[in-house]
N, C-alpha and C. Protein backbone atom coordinates (compact mmCIF):
# COMPACT_ATOMS: atom_id res chain seq x y z
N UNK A 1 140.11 39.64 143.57
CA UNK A 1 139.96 41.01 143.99
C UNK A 1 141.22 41.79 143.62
N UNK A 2 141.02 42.71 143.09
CA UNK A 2 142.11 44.07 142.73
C UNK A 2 142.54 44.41 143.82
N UNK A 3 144.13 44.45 143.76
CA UNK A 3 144.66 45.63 144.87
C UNK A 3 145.22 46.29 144.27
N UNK A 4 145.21 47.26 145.38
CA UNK A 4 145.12 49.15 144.64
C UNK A 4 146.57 48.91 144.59
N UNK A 5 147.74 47.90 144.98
CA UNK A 5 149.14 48.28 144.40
C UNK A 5 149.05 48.06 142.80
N UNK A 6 148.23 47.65 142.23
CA UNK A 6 147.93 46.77 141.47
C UNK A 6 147.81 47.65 140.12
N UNK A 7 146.76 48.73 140.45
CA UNK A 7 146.53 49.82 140.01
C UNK A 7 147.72 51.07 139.50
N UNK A 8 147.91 51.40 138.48
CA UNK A 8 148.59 52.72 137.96
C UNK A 8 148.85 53.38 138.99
N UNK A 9 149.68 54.43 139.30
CA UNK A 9 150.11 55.61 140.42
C UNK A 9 149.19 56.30 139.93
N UNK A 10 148.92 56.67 139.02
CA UNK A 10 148.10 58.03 138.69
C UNK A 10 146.30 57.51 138.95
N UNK A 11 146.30 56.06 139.18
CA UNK A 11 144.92 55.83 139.48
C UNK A 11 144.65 55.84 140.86
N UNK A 12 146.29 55.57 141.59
CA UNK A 12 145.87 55.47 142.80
C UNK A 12 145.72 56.84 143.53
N UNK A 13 146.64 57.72 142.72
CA UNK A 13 146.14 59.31 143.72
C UNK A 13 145.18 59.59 143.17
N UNK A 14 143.99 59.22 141.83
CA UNK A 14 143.00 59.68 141.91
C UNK A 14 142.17 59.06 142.66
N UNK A 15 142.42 58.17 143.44
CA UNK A 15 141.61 57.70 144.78
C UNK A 15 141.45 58.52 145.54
N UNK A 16 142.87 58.95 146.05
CA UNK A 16 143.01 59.59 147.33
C UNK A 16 142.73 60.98 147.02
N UNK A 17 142.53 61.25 145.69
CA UNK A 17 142.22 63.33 145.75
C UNK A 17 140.65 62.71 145.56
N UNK A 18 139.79 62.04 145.13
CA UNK A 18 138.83 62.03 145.05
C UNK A 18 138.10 61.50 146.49
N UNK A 19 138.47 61.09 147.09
CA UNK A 19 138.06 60.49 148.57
C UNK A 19 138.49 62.15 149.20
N UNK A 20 139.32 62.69 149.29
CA UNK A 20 139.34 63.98 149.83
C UNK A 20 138.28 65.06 149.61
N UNK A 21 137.99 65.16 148.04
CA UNK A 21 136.59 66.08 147.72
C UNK A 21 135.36 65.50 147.86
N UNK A 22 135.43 64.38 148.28
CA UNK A 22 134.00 63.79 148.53
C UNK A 22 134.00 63.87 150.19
N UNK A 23 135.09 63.76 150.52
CA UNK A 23 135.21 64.24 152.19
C UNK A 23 134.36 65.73 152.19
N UNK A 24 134.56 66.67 151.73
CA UNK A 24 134.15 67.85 151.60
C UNK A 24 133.14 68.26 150.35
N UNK A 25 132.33 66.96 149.94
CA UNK A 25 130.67 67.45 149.58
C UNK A 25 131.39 67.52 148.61
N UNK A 26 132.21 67.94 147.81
CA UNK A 26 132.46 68.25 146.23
C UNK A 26 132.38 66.78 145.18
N UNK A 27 131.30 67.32 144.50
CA UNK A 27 130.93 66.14 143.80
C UNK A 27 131.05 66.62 142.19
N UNK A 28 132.62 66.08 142.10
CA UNK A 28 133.07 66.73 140.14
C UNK A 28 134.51 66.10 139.70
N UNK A 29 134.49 65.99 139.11
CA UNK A 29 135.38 65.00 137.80
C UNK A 29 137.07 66.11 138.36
N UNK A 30 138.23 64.92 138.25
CA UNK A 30 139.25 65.78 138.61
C UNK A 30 139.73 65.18 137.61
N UNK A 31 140.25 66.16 136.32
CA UNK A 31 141.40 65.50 135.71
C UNK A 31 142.82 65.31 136.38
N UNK A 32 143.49 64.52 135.71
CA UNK A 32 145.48 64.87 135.92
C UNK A 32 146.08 65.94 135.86
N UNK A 33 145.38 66.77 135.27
CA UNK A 33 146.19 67.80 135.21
C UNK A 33 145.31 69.06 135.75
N UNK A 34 143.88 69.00 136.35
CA UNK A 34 143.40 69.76 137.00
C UNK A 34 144.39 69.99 138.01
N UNK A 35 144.14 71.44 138.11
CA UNK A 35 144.52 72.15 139.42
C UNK A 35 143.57 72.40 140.84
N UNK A 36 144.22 71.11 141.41
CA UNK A 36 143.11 70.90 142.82
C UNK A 36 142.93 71.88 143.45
N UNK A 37 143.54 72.86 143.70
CA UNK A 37 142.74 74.00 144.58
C UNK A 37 141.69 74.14 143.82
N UNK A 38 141.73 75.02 142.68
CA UNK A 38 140.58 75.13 141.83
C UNK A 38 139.58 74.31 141.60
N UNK A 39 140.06 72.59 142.21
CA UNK A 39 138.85 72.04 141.96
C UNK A 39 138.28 71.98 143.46
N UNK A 40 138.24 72.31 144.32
CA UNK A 40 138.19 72.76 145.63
C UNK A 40 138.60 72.31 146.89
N UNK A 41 139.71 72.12 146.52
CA UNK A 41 140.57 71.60 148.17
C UNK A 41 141.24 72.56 148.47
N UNK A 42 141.42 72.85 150.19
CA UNK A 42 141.82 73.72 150.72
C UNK A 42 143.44 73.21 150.57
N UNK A 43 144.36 74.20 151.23
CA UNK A 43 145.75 73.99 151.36
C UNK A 43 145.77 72.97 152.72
N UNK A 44 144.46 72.68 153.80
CA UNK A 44 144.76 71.99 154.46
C UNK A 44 144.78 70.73 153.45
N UNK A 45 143.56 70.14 153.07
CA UNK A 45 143.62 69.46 152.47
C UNK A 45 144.71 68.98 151.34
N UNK A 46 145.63 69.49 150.90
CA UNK A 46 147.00 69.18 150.19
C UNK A 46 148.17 68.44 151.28
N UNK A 47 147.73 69.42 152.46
CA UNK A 47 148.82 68.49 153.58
C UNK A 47 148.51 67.24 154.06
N UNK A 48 146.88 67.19 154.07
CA UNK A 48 146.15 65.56 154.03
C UNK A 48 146.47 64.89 152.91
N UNK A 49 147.03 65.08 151.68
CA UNK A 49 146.88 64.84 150.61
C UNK A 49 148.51 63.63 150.32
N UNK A 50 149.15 65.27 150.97
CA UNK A 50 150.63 64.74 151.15
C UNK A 50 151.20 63.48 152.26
N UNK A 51 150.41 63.45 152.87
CA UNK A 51 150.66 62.77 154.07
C UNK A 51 149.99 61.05 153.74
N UNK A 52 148.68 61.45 152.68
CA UNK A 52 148.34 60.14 152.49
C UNK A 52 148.90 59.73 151.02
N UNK A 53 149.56 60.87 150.05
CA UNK A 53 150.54 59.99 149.34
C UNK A 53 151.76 58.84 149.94
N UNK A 54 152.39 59.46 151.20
CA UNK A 54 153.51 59.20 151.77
C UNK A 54 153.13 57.69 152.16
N UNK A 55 151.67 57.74 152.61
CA UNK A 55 151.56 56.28 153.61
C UNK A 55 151.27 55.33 151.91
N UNK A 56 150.53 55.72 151.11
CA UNK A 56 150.32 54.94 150.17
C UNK A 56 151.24 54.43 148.98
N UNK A 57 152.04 55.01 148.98
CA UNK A 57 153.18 54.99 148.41
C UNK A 57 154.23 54.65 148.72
N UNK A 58 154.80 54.27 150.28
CA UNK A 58 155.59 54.10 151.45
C UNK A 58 157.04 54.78 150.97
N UNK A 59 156.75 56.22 150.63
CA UNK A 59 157.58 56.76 150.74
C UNK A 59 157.80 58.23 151.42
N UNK A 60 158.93 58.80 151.38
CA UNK A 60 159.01 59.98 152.65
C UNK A 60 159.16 61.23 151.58
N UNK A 61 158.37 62.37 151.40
CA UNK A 61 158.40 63.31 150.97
C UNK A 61 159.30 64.12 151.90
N UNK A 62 160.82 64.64 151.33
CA UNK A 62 161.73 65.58 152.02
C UNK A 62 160.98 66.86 151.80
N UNK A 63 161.36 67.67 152.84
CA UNK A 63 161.02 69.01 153.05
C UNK A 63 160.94 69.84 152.05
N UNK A 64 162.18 69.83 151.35
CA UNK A 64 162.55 70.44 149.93
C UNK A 64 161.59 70.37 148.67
N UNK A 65 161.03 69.34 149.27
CA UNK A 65 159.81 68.64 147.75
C UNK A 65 158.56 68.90 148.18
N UNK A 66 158.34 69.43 149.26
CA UNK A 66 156.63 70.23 150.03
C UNK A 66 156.47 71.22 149.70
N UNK A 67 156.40 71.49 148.18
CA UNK A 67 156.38 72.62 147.74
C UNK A 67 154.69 72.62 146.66
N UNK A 68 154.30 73.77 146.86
CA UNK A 68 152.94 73.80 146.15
C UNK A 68 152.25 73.35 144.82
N UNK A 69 153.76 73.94 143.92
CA UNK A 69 154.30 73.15 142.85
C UNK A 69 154.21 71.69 142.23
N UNK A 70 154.21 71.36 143.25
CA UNK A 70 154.71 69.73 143.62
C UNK A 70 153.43 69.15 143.53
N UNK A 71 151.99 69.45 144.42
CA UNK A 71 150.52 69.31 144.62
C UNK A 71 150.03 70.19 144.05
N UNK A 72 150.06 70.69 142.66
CA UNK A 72 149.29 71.40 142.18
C UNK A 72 148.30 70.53 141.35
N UNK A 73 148.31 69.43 140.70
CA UNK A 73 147.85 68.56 140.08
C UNK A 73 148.27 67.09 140.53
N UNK A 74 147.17 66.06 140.31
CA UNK A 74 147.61 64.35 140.15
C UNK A 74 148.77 64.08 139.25
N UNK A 75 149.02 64.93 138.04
CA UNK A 75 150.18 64.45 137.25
C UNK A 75 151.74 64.97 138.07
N UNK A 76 151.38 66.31 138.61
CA UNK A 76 152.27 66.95 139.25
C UNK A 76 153.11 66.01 140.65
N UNK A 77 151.67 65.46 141.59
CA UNK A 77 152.28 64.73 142.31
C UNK A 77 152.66 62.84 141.85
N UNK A 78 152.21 62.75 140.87
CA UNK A 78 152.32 61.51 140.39
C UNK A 78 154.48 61.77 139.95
N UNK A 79 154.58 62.69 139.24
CA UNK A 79 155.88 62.89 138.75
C UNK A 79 156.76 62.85 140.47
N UNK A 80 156.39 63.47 141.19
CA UNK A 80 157.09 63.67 142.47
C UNK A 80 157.15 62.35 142.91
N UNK A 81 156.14 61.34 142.95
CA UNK A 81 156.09 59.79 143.60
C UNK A 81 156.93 58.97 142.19
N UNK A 82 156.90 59.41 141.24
CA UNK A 82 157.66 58.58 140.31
C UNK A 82 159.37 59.17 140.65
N UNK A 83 159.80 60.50 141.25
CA UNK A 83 161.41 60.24 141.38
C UNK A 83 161.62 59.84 142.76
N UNK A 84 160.37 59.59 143.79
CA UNK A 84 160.51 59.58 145.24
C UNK A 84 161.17 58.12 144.95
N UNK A 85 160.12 57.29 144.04
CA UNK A 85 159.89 55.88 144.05
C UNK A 85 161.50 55.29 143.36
N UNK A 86 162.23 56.38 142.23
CA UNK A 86 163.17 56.16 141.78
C UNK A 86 164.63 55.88 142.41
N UNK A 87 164.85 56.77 143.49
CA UNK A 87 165.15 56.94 144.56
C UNK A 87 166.08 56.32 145.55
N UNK A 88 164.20 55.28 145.74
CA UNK A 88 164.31 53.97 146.71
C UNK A 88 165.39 52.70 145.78
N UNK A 89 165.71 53.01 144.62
CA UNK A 89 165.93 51.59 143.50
C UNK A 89 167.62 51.78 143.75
C-alpha cells in the first residue's frame, strides 16, 4: 500500500485542494497553477486549506507567510512547503 508521504508534495496538496472542492459539490480538474478561488473555494476554505497543509506537512506556517499570494495556486503553496520544509534541514 502507498503512503501519501510517499507521494510528490504537489500530489499531496492536490489531495487536499481536491477533497476541499468535493467537500463543496465542485466537481472539476484543478491544475498547479490554477487559481483556486476561481476554481471555487471560498477564502474560508484557503484557511482550511492552510491549516491542513500545516498538519500534512508537519510544518508551521508563520504569520508573515499567510498571505493570499502564498494560496493562490498548488504550485504557489507547494513552493511555500518546499522553503517551510527547507527550513526544518
Amino acid at each position: 500500500m502507498l503512503d501519501r508521504t510517499d507521494l510528490q508534495s504537489t500530489d499531496r496538496l492536490t489531495v487536499l485542494v481536491r477533497a476541499l472542492l468535493v467537500k463543496r459539490s465542485i466537481d472539476r480538474p484543478v491544475g498547479h497553477r490554477d487559481d483556486l478561488t476561481e476554481s471555487g473555494l471560498s477564502s474560508l476554505d484557503i484557511v482550511t486549506l492552510m491549516l491542513s497543509v500545516e498538519n500534512e506537512f508537519e510544518v508551521r506556517i508563520p504569520e508573515s507567510e499567510m498571505v493570499p499570494a502564498n494560496f493562490r495556486s498548488i504550485a504557489r503553496i507547494d513552493a511555500l512547503v518546499q522553503r517551510l520544509l527547507g527550513e526544518l534541514k
